[in-house]
C-alpha atoms as a PDB file:
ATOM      1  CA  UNK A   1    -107.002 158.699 -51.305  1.00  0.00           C
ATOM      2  CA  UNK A   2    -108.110 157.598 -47.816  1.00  0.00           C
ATOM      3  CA  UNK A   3    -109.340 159.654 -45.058  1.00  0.00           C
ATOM      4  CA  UNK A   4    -109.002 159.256 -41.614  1.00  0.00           C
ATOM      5  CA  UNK A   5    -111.821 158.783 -38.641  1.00  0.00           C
ATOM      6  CA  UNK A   6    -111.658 162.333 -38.638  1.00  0.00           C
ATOM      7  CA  UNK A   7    -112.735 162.742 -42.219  1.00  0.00           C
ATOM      8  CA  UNK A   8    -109.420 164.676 -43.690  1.00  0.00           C
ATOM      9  CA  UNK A   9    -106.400 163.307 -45.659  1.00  0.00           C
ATOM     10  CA  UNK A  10    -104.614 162.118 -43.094  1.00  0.00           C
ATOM     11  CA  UNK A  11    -101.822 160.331 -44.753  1.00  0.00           C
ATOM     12  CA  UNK A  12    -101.505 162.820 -47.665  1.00  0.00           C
ATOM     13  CA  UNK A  13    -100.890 165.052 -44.447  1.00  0.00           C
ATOM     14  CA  UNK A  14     -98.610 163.239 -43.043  1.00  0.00           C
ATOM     15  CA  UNK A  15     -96.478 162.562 -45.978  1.00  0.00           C
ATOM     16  CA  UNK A  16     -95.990 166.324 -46.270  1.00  0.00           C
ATOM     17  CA  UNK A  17     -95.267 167.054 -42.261  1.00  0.00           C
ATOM     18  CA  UNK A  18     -92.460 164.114 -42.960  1.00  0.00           C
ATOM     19  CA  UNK A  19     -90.950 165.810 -46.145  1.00  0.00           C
ATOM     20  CA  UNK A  20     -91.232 168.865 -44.827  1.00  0.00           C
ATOM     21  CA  UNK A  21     -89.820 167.625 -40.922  1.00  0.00           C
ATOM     22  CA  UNK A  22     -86.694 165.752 -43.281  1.00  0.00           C
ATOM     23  CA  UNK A  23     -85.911 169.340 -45.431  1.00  0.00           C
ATOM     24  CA  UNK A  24     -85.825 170.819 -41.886  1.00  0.00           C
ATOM     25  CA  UNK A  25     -83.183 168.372 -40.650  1.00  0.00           C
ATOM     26  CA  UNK A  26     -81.492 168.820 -43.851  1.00  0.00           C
ATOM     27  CA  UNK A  27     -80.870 172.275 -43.896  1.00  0.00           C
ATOM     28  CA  UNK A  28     -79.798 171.755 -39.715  1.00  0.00           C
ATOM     29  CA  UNK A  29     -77.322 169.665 -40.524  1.00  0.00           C
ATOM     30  CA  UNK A  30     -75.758 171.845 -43.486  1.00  0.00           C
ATOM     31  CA  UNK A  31     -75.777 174.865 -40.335  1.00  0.00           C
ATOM     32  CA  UNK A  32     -78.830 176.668 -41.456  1.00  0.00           C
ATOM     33  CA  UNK A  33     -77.663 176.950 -45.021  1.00  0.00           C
ATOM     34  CA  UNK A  34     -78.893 175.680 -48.905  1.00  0.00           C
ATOM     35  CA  UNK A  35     -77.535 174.869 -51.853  1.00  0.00           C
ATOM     36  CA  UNK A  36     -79.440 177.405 -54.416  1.00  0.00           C
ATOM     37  CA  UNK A  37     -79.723 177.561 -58.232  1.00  0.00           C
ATOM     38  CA  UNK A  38     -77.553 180.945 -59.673  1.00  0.00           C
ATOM     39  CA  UNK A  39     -77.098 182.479 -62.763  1.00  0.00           C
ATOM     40  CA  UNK A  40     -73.625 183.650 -63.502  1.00  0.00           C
ATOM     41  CA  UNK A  41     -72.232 185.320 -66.512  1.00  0.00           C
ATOM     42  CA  UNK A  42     -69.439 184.476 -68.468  1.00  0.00           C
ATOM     43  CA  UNK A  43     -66.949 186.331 -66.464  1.00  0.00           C
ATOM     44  CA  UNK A  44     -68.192 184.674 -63.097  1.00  0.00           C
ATOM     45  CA  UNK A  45     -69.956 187.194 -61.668  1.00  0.00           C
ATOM     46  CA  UNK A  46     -73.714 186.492 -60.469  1.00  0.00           C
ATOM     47  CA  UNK A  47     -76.297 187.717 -61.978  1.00  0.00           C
ATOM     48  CA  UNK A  48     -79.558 189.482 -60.425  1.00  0.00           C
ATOM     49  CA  UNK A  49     -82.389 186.962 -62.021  1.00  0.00           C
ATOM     50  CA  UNK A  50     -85.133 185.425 -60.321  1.00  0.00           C
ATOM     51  CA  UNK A  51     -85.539 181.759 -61.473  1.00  0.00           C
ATOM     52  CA  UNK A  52     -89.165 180.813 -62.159  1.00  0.00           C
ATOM     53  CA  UNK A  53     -91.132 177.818 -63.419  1.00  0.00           C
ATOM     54  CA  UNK A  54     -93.114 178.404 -66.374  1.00  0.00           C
ATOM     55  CA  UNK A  55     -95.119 175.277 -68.485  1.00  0.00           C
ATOM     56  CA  UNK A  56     -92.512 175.727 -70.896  1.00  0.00           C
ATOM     57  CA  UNK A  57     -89.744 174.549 -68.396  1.00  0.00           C
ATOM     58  CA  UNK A  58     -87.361 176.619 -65.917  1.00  0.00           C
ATOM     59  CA  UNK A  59     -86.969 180.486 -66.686  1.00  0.00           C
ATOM     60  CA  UNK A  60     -85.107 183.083 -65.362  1.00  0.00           C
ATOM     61  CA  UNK A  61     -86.007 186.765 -65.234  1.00  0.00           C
ATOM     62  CA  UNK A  62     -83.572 189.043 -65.412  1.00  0.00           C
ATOM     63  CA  UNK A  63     -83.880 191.866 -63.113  1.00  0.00           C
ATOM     64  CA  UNK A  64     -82.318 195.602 -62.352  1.00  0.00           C
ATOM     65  CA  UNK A  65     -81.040 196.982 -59.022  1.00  0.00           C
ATOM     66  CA  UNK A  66     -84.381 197.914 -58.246  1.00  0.00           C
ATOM     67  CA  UNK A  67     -85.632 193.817 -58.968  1.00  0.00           C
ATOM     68  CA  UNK A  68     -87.805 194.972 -62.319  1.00  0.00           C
ATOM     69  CA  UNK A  69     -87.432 192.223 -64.703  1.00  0.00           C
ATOM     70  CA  UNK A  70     -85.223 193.912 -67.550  1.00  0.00           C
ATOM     71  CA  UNK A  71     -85.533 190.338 -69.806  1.00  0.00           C
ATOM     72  CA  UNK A  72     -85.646 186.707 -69.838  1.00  0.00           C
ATOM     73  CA  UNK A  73     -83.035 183.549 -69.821  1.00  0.00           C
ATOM     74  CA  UNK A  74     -84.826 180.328 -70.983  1.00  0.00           C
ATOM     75  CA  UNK A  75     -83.057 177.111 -69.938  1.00  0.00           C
ATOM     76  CA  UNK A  76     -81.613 175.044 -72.971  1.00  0.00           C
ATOM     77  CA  UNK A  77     -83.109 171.642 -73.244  1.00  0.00           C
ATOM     78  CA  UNK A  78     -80.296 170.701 -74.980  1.00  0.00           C
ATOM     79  CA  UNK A  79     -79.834 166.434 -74.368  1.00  0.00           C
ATOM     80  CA  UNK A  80     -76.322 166.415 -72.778  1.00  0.00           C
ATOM     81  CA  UNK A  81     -74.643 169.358 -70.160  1.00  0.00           C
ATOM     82  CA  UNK A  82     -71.596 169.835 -72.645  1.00  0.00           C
ATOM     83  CA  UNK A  83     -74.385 170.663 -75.214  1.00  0.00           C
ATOM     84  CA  UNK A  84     -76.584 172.919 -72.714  1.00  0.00           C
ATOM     85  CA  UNK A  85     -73.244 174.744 -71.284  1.00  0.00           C
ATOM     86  CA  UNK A  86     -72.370 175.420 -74.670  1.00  0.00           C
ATOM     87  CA  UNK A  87     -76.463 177.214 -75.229  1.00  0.00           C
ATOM     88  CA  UNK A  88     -75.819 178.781 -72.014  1.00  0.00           C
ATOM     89  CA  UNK A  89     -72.614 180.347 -72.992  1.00  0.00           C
ATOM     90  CA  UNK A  90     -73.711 181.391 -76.444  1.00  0.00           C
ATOM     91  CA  UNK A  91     -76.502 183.329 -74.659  1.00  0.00           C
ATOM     92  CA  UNK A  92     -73.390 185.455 -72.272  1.00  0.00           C
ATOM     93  CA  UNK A  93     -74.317 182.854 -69.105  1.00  0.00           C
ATOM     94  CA  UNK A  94     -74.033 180.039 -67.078  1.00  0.00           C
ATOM     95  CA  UNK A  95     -75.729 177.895 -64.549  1.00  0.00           C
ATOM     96  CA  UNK A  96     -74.084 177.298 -60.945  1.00  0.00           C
ATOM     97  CA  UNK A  97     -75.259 177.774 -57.328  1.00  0.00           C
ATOM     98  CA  UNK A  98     -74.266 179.194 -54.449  1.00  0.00           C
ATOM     99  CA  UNK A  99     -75.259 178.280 -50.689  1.00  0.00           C
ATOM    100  CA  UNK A 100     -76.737 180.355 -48.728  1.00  0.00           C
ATOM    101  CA  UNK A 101     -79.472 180.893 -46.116  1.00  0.00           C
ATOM    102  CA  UNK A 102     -82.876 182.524 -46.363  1.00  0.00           C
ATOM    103  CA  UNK A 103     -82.765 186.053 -46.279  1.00  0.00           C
ATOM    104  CA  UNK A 104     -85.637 187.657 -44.630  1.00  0.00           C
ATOM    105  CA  UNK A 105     -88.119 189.926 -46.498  1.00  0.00           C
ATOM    106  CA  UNK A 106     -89.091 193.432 -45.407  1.00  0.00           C
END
């Protein structure tokens, strides 16, 4: 990668100001809101997991009231959505989202 006169990655910099600048405008135009990954059970109601990237694929843990991870969800890699819905379901869940805005961490 190229540097600029001043010797740091300048267009590696830039690209990620501009990706970052068009998320931004993105998230403006939807009012301050995002379209998030959930985990829902089979009667609909969400469930408290914390979705996580492992280098076996997408995870979820599975956490209490007091966010302790209580277990794991493993994405199915099954080749078509009918055939990873029906993994999903045989496991008690399924995968939606929801939209909502960044909640702010005490």
């Amino acid at each position: 990668m190229r540097s600029g006169a001043d010797g740091f990655l300048t267009p590696w910099g830039h690209s990620v100001c501009a990706r970052e600048d068009h998320l931004a405008a993105q998230i403006a135009e939807a009012r301050g809101t995002w379209k998030f990954p959930a985990l829902f059970d089979l009667t609909g109601a969400l469930v408290p997991a914390r979705r996580t990237r492992s280098p076996y694929g997408w995870s979820w843990e599975l956490l209490d009231e007091q966010r302790s991870r209580t277990g794991w969800f493993n994405e199915s890699k099954a080749s078509t959505p009918e055939a990873r819905r029906q993994c999903h379901a045989a496991k008690g869940f399924y995968l939606s989202s929801v939209r909502g805005s960044r909640s702010q961490k005490s």
